[in-house]
PDB file of N, CA and C in Angstrom:
ATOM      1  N   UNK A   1     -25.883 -34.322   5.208  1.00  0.00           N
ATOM      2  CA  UNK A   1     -27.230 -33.966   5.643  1.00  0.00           C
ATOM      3  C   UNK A   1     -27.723 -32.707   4.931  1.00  0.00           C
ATOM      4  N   UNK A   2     -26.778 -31.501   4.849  1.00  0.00           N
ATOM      5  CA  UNK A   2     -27.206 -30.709   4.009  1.00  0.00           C
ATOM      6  C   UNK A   2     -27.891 -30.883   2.821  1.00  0.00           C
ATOM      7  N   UNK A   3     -27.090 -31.324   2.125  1.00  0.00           N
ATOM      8  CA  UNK A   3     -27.238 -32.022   0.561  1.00  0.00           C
ATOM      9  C   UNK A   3     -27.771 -32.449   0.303  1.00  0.00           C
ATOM     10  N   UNK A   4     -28.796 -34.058   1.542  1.00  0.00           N
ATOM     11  CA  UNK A   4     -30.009 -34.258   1.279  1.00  0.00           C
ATOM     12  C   UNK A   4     -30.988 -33.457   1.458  1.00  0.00           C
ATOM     13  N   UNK A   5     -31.178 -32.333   2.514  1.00  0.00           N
ATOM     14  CA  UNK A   5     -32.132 -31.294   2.234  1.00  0.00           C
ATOM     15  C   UNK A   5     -32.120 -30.758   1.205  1.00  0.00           C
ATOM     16  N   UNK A   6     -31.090 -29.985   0.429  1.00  0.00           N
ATOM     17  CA  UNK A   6     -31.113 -29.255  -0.585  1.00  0.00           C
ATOM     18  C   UNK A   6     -31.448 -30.125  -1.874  1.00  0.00           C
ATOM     19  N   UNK A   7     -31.428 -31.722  -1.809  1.00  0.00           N
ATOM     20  CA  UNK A   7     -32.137 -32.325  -2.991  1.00  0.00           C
ATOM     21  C   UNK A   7     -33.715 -32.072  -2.696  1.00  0.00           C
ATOM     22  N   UNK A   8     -33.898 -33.162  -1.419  1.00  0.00           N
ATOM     23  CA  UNK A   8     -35.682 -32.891  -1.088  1.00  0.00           C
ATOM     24  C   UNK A   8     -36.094 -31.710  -2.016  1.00  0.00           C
ATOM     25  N   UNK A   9     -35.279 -30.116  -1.533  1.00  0.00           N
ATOM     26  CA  UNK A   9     -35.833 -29.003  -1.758  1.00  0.00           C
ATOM     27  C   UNK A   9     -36.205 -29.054  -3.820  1.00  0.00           C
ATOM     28  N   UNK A  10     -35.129 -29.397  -4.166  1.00  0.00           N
ATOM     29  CA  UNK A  10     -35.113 -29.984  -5.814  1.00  0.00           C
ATOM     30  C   UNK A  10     -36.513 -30.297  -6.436  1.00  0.00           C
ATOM     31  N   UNK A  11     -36.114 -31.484  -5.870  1.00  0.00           N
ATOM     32  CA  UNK A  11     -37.329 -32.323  -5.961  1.00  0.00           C
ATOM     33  C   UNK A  11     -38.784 -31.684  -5.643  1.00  0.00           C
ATOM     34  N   UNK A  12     -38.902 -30.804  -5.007  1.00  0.00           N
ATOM     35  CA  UNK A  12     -40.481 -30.083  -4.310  1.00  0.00           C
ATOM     36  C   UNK A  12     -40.577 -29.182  -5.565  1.00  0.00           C
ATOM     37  N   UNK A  13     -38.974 -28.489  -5.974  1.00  0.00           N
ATOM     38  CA  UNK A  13     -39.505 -27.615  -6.980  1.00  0.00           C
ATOM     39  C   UNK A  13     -40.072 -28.502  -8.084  1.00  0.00           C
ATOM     40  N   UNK A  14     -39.313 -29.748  -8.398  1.00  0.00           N
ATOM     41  CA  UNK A  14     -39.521 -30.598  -9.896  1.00  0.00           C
ATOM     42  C   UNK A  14     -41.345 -30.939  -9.767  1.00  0.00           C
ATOM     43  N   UNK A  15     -41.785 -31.396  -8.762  1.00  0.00           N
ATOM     44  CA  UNK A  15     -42.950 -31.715  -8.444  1.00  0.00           C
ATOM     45  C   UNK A  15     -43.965 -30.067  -8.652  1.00  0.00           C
ATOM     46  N   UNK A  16     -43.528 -29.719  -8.366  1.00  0.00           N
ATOM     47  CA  UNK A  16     -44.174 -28.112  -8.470  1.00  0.00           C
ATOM     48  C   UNK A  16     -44.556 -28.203 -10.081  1.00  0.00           C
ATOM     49  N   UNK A  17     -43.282 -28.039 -10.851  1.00  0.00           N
ATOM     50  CA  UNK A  17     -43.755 -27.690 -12.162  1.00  0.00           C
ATOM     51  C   UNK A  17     -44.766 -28.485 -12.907  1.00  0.00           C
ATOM     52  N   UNK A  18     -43.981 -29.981 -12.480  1.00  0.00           N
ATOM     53  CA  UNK A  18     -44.855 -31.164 -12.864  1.00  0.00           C
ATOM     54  C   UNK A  18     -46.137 -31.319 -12.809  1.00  0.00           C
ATOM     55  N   UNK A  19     -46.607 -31.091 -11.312  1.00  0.00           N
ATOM     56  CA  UNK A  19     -48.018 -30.987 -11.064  1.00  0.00           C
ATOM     57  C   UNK A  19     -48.751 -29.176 -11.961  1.00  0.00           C
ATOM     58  N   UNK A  20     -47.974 -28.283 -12.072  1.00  0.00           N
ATOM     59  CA  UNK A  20     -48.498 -27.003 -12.832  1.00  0.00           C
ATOM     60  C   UNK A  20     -48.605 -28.030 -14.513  1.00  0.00           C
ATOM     61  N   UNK A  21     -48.198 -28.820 -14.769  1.00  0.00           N
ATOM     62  CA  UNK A  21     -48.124 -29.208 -16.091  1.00  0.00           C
ATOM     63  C   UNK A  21     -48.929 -30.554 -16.552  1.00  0.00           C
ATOM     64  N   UNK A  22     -49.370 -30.971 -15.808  1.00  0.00           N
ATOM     65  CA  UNK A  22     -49.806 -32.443 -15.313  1.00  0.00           C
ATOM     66  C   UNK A  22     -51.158 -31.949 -16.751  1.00  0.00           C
ATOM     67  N   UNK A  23     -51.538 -32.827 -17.646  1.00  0.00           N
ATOM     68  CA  UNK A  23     -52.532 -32.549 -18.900  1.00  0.00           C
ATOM     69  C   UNK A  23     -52.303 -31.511 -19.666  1.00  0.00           C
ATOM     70  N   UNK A  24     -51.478 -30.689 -19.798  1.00  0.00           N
ATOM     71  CA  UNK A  24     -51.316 -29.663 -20.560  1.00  0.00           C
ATOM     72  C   UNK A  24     -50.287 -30.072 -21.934  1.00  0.00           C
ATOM     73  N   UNK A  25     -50.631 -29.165 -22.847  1.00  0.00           N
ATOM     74  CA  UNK A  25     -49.715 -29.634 -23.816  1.00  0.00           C
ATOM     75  C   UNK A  25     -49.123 -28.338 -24.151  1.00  0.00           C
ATOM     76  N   UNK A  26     -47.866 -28.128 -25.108  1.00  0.00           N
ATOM     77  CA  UNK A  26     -47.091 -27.234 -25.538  1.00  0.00           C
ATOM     78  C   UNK A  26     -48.240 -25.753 -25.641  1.00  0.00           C
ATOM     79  N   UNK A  27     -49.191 -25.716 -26.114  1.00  0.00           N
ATOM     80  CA  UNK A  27     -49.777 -25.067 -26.449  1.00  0.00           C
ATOM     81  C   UNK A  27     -50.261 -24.189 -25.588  1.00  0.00           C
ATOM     82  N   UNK A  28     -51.139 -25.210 -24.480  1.00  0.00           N
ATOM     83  CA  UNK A  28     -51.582 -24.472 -23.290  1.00  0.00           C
ATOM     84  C   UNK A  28     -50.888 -24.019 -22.435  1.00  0.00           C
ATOM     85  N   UNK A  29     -49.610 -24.612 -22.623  1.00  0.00           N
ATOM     86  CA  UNK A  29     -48.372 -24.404 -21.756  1.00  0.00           C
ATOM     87  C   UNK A  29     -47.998 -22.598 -22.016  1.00  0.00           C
ATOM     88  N   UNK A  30     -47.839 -22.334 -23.182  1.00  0.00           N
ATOM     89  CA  UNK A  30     -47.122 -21.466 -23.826  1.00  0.00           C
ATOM     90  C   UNK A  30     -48.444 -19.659 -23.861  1.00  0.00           C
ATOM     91  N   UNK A  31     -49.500 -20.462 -23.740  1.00  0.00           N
ATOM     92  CA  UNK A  31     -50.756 -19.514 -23.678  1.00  0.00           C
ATOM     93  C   UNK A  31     -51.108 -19.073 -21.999  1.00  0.00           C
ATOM     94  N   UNK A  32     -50.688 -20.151 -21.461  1.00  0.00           N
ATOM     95  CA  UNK A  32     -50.980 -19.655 -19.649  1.00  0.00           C
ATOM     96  C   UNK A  32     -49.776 -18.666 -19.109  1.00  0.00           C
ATOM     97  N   UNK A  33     -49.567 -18.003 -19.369  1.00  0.00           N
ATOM     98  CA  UNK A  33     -48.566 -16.735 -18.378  1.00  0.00           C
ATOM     99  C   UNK A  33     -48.399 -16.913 -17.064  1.00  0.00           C
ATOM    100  N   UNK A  34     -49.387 -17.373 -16.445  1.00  0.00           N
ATOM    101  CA  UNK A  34     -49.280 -17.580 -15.488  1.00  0.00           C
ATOM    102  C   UNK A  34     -48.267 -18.994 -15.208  1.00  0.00           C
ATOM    103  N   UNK A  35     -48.873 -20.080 -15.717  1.00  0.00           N
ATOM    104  CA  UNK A  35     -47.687 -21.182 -16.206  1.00  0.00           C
ATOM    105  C   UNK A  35     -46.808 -20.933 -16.219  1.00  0.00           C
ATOM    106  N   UNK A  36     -46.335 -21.097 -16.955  1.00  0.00           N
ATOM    107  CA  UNK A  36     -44.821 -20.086 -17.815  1.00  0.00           C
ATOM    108  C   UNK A  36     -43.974 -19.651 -16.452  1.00  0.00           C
ATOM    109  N   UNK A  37     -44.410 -18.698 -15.880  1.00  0.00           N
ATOM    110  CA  UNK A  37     -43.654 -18.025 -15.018  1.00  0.00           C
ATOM    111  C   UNK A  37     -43.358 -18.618 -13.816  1.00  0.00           C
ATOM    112  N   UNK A  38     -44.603 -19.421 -12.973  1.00  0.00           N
ATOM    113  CA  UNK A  38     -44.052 -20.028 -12.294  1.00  0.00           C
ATOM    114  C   UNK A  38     -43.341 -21.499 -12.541  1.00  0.00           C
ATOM    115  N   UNK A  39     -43.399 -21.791 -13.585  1.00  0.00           N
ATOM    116  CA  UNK A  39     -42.627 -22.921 -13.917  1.00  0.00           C
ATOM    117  C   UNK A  39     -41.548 -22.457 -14.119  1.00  0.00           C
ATOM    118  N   UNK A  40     -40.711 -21.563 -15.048  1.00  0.00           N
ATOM    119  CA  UNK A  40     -39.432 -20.886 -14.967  1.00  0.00           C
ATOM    120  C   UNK A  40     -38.641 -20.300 -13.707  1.00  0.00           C
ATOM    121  N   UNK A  41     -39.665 -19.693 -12.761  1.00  0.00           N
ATOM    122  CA  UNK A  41     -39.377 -19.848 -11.518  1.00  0.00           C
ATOM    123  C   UNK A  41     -38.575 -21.095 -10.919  1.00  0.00           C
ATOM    124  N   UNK A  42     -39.688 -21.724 -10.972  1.00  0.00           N
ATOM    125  CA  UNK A  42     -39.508 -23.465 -10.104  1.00  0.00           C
ATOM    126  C   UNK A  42     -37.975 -23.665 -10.896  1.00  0.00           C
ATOM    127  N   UNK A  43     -37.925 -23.657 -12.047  1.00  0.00           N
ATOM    128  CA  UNK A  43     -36.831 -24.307 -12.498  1.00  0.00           C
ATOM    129  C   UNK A  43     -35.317 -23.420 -12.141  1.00  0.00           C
ATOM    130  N   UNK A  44     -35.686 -21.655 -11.794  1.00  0.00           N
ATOM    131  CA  UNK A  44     -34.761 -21.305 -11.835  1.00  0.00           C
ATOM    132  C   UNK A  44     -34.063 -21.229 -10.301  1.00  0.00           C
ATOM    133  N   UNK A  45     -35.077 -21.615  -9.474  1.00  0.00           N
ATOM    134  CA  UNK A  45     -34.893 -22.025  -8.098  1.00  0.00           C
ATOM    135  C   UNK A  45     -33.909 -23.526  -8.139  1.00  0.00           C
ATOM    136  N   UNK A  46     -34.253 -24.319  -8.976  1.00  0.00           N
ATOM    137  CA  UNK A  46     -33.572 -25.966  -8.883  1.00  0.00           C
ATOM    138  C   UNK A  46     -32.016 -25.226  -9.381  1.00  0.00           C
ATOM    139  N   UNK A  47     -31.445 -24.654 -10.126  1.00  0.00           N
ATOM    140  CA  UNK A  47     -30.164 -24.245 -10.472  1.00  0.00           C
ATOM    141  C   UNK A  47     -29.895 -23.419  -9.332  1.00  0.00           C
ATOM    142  N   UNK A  48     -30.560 -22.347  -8.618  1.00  0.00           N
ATOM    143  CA  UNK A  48     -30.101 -21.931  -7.355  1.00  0.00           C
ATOM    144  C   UNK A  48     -29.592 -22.551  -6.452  1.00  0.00           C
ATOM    145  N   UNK A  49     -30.112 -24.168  -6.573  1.00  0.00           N
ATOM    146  CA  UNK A  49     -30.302 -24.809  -5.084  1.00  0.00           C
ATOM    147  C   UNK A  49     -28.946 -25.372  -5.105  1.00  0.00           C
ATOM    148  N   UNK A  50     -28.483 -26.098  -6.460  1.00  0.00           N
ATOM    149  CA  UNK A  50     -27.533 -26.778  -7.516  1.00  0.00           C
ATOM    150  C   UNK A  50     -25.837 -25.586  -6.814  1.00  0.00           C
ATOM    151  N   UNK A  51     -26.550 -24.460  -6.687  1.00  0.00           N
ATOM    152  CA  UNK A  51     -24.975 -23.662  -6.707  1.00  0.00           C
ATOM    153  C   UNK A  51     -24.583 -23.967  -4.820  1.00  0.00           C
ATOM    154  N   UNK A  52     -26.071 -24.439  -4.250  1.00  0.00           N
ATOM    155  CA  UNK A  52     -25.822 -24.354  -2.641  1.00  0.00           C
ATOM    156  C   UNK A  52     -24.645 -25.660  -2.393  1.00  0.00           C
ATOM    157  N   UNK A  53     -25.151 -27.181  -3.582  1.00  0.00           N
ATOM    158  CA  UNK A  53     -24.234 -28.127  -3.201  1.00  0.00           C
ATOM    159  C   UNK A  53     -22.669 -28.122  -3.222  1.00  0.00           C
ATOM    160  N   UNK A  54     -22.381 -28.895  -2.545  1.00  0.00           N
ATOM    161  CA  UNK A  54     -20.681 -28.752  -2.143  1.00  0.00           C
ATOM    162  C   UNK A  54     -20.036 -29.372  -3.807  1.00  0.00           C
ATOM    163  N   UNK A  55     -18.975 -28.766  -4.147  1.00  0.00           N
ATOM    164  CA  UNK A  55     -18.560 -29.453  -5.421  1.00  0.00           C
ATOM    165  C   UNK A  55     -18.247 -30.569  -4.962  1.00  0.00           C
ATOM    166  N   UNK A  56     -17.593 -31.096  -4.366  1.00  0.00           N
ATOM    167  CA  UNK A  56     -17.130 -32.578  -3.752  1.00  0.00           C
ATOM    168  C   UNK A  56     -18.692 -33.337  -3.779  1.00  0.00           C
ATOM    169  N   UNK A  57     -20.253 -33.106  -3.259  1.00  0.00           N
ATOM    170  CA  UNK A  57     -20.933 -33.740  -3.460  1.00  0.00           C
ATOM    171  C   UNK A  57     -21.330 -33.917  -5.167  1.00  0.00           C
ATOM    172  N   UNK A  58     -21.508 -32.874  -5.615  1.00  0.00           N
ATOM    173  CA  UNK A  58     -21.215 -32.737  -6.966  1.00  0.00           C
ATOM    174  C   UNK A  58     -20.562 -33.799  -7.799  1.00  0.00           C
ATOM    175  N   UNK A  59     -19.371 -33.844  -7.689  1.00  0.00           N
ATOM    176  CA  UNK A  59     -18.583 -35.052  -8.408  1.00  0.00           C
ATOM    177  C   UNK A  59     -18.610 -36.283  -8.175  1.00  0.00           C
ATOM    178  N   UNK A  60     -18.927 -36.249  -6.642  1.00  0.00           N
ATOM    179  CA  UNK A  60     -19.548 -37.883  -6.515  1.00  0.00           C
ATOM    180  C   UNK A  60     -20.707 -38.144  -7.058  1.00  0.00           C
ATOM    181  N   UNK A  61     -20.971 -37.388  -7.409  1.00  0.00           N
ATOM    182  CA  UNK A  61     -22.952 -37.786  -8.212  1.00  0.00           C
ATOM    183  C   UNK A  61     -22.673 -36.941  -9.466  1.00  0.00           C
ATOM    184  N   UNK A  62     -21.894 -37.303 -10.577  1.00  0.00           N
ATOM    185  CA  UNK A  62     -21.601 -36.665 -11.903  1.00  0.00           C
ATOM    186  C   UNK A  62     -22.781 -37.233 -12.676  1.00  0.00           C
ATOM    187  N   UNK A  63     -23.440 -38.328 -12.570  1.00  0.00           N
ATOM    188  CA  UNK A  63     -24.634 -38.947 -13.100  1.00  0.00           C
ATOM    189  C   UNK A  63     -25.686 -37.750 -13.100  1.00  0.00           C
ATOM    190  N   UNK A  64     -25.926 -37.196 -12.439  1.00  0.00           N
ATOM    191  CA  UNK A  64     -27.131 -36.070 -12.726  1.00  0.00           C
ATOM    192  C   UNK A  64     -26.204 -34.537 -13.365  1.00  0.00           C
ATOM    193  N   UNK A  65     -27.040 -34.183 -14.015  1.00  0.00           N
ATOM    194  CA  UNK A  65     -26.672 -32.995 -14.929  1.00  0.00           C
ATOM    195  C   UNK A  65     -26.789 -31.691 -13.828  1.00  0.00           C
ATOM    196  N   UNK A  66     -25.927 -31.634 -13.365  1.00  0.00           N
ATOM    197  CA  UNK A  66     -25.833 -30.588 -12.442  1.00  0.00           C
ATOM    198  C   UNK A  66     -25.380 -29.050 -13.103  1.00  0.00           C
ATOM    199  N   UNK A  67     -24.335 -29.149 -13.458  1.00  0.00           N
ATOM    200  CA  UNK A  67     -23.680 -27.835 -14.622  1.00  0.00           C
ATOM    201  C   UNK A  67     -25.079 -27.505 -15.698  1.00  0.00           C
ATOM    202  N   UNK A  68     -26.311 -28.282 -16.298  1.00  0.00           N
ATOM    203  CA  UNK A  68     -26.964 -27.903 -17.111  1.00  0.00           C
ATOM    204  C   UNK A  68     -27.870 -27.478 -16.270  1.00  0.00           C
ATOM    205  N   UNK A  69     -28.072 -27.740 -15.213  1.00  0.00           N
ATOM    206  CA  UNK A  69     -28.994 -27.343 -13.871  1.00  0.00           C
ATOM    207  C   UNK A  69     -28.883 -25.657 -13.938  1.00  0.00           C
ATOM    208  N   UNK A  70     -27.797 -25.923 -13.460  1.00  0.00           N
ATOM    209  CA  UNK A  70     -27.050 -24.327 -13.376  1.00  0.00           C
ATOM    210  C   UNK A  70     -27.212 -23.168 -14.165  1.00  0.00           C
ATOM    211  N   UNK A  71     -26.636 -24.141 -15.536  1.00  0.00           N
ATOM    212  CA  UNK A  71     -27.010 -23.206 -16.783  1.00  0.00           C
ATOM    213  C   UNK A  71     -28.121 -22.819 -16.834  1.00  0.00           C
ATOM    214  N   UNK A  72     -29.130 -23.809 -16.716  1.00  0.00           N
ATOM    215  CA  UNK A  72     -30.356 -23.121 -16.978  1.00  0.00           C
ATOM    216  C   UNK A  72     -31.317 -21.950 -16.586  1.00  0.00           C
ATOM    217  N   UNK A  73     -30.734 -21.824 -15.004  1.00  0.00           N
ATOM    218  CA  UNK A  73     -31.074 -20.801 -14.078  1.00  0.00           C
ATOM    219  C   UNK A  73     -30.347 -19.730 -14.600  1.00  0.00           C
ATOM    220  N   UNK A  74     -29.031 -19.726 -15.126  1.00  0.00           N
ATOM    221  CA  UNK A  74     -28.532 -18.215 -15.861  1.00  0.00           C
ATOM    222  C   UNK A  74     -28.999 -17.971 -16.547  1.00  0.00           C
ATOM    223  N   UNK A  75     -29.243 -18.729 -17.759  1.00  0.00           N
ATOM    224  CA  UNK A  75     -30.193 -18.440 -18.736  1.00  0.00           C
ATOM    225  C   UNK A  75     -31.082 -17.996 -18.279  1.00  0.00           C
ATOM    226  N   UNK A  76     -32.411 -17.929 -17.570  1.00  0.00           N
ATOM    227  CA  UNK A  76     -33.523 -17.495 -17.385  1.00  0.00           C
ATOM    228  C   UNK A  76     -32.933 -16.560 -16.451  1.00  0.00           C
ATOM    229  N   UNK A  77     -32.186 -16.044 -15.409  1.00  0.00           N
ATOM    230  CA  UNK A  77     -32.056 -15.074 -14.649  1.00  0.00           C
ATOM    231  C   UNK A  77     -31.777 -13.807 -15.593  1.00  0.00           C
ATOM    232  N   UNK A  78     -30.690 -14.179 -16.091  1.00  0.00           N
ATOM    233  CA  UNK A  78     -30.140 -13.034 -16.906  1.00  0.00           C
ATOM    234  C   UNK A  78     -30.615 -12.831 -18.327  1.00  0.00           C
ATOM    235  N   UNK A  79     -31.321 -13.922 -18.704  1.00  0.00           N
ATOM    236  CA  UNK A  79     -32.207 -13.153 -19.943  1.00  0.00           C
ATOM    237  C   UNK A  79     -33.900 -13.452 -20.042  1.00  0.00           C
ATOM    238  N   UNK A  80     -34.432 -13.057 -19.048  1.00  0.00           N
ATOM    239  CA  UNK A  80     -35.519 -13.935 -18.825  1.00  0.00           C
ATOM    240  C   UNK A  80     -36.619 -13.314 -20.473  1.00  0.00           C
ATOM    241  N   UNK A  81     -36.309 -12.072 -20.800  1.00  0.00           N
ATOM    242  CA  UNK A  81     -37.363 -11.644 -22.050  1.00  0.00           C
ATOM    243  C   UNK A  81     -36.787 -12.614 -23.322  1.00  0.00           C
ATOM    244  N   UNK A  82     -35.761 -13.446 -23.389  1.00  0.00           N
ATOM    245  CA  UNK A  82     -35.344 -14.010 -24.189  1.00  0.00           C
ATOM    246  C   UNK A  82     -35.460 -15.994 -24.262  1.00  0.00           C
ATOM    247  N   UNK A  83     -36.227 -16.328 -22.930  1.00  0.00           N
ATOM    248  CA  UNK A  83     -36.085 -17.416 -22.776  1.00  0.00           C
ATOM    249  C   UNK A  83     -36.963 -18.140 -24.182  1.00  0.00           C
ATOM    250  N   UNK A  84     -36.729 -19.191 -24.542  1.00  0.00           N
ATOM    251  CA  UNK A  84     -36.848 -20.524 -25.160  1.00  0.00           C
ATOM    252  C   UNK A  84     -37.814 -20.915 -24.459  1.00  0.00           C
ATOM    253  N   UNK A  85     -39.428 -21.098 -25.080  1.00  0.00           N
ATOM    254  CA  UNK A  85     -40.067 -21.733 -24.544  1.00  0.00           C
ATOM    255  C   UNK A  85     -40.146 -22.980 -24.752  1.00  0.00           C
ATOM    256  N   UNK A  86     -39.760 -23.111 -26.129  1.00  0.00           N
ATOM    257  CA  UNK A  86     -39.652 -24.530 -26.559  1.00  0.00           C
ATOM    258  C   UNK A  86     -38.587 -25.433 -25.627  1.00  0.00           C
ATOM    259  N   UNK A  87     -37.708 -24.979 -25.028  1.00  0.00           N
ATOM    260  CA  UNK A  87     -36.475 -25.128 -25.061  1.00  0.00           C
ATOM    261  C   UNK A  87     -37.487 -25.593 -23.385  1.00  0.00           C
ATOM    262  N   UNK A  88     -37.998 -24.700 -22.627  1.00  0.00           N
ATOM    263  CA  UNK A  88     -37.989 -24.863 -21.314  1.00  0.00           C
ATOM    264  C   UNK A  88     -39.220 -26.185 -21.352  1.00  0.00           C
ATOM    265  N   UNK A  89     -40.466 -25.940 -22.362  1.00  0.00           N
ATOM    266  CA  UNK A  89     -41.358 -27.121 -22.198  1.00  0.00           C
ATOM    267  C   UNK A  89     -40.353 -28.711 -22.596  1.00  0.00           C
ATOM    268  N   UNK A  90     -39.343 -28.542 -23.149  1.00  0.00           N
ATOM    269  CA  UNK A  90     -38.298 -29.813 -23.978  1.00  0.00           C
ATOM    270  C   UNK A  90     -38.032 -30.572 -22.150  1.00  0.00           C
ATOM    271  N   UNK A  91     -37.208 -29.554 -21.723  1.00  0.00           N
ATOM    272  CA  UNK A  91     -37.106 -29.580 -20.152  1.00  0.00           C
ATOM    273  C   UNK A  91     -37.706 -30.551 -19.169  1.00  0.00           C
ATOM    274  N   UNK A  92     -39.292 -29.876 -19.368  1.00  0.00           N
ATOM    275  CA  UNK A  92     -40.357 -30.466 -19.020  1.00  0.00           C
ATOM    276  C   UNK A  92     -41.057 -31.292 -19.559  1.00  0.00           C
ATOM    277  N   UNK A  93     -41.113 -31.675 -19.937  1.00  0.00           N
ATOM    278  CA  UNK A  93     -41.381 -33.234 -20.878  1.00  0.00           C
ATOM    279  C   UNK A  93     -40.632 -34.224 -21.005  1.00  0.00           C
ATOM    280  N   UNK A  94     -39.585 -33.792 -21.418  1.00  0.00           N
ATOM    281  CA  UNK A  94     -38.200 -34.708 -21.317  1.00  0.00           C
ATOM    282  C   UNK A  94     -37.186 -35.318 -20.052  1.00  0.00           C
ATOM    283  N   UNK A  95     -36.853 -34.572 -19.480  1.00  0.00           N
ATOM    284  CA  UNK A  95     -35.661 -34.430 -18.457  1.00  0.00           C
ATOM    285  C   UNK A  95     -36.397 -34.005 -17.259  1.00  0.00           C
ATOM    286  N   UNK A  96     -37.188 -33.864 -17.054  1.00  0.00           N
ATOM    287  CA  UNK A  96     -37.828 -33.620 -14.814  1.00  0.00           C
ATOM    288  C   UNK A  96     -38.116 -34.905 -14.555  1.00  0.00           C
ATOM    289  N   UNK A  97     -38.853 -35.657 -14.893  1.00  0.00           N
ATOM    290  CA  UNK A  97     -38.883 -37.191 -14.568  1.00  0.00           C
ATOM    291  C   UNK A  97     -37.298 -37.130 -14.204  1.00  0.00           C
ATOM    292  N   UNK A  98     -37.258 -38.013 -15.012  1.00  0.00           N
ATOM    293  CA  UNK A  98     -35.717 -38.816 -15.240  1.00  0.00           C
ATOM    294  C   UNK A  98     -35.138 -38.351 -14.267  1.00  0.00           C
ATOM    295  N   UNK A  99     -34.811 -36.117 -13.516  1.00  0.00           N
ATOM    296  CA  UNK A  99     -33.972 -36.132 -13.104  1.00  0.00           C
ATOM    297  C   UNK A  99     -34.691 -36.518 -11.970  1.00  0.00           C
ATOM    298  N   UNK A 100     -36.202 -36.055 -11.669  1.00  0.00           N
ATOM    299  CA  UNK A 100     -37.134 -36.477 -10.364  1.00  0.00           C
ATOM    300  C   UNK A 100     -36.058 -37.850  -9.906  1.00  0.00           C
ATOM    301  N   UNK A 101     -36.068 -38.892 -10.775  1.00  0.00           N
ATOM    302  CA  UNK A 101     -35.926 -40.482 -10.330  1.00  0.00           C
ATOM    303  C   UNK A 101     -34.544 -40.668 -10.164  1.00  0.00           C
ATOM    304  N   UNK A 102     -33.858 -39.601 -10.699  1.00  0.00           N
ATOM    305  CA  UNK A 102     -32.377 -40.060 -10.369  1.00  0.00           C
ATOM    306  C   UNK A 102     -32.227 -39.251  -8.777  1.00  0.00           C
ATOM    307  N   UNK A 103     -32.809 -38.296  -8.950  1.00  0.00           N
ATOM    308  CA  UNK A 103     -32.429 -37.438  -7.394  1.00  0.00           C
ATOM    309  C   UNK A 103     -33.091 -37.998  -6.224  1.00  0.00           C
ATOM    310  N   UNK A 104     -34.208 -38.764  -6.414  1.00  0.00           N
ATOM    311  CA  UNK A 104     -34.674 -39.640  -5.095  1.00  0.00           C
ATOM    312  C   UNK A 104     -33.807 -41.060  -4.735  1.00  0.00           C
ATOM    313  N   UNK A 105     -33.339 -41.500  -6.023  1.00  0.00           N
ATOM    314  CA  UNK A 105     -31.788 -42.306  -5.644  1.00  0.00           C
ATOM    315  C   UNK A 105     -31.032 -42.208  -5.039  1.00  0.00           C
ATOM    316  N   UNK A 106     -30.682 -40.623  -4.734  1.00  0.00           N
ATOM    317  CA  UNK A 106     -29.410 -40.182  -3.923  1.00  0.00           C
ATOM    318  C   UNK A 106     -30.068 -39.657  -1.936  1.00  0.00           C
ATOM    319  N   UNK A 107     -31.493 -40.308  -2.320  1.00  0.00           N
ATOM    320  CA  UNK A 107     -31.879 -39.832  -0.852  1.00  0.00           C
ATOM    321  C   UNK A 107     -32.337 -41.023  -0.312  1.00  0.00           C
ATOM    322  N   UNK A 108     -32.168 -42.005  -0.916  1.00  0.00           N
ATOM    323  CA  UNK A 108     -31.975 -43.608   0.068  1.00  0.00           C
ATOM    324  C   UNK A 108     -31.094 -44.354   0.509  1.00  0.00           C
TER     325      UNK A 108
END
């Protein structure tokens, strides 16, 4: 029961960024500051949430990238003047879907 809260919570952040990003492209992405930050936020909250799950739930669900979850929140915690924007819009374009649809899998 935990674990499905702490996905829901995932998922609210993934939807967060998504909807901050919803028509935007690299460009506008990278020019809004305001963007930017709370999307790095959102994302560095989803690796927070990632350290709350039990490793045992963890390994039963090795299908979602949980350890890159993680990583990613260090990365931006501990070097946030150094982050990869390219790297974080790749993120967002690429991989929040996908993980959106794999993490509502694990809540049916």
């Amino acid at each position: 029961m935990k674990s499905q809260k702490t996905i829901l919570k995932i998922i609210n952040y993934i939807d967060s960024v998504l909807k901050y990003t919803n028509n935007v492209d690299y460009t506008g992405f990278r020019n809004n500051n305001m963007m930017v930050e709370a999307c790095v936020f959102n994302l560095s909250q989803i690796g927070e949430l990632v350290n709350k799950l039990d490793n045992e739930y963890i390994l039963e669900h090795s299908e979602i990238p949980w350890f890159k979850m993680r990583g990613l929140r260090n990365r931006i915690v501990h070097d946030y003047e150094g982050i990869n924007l390219n790297l974080i819009w790749e993120i967002i374009e690429l991989d929040l879907g996908i993980l959106k649809e794999q993490l509502l899998e694990l809540t049916n």
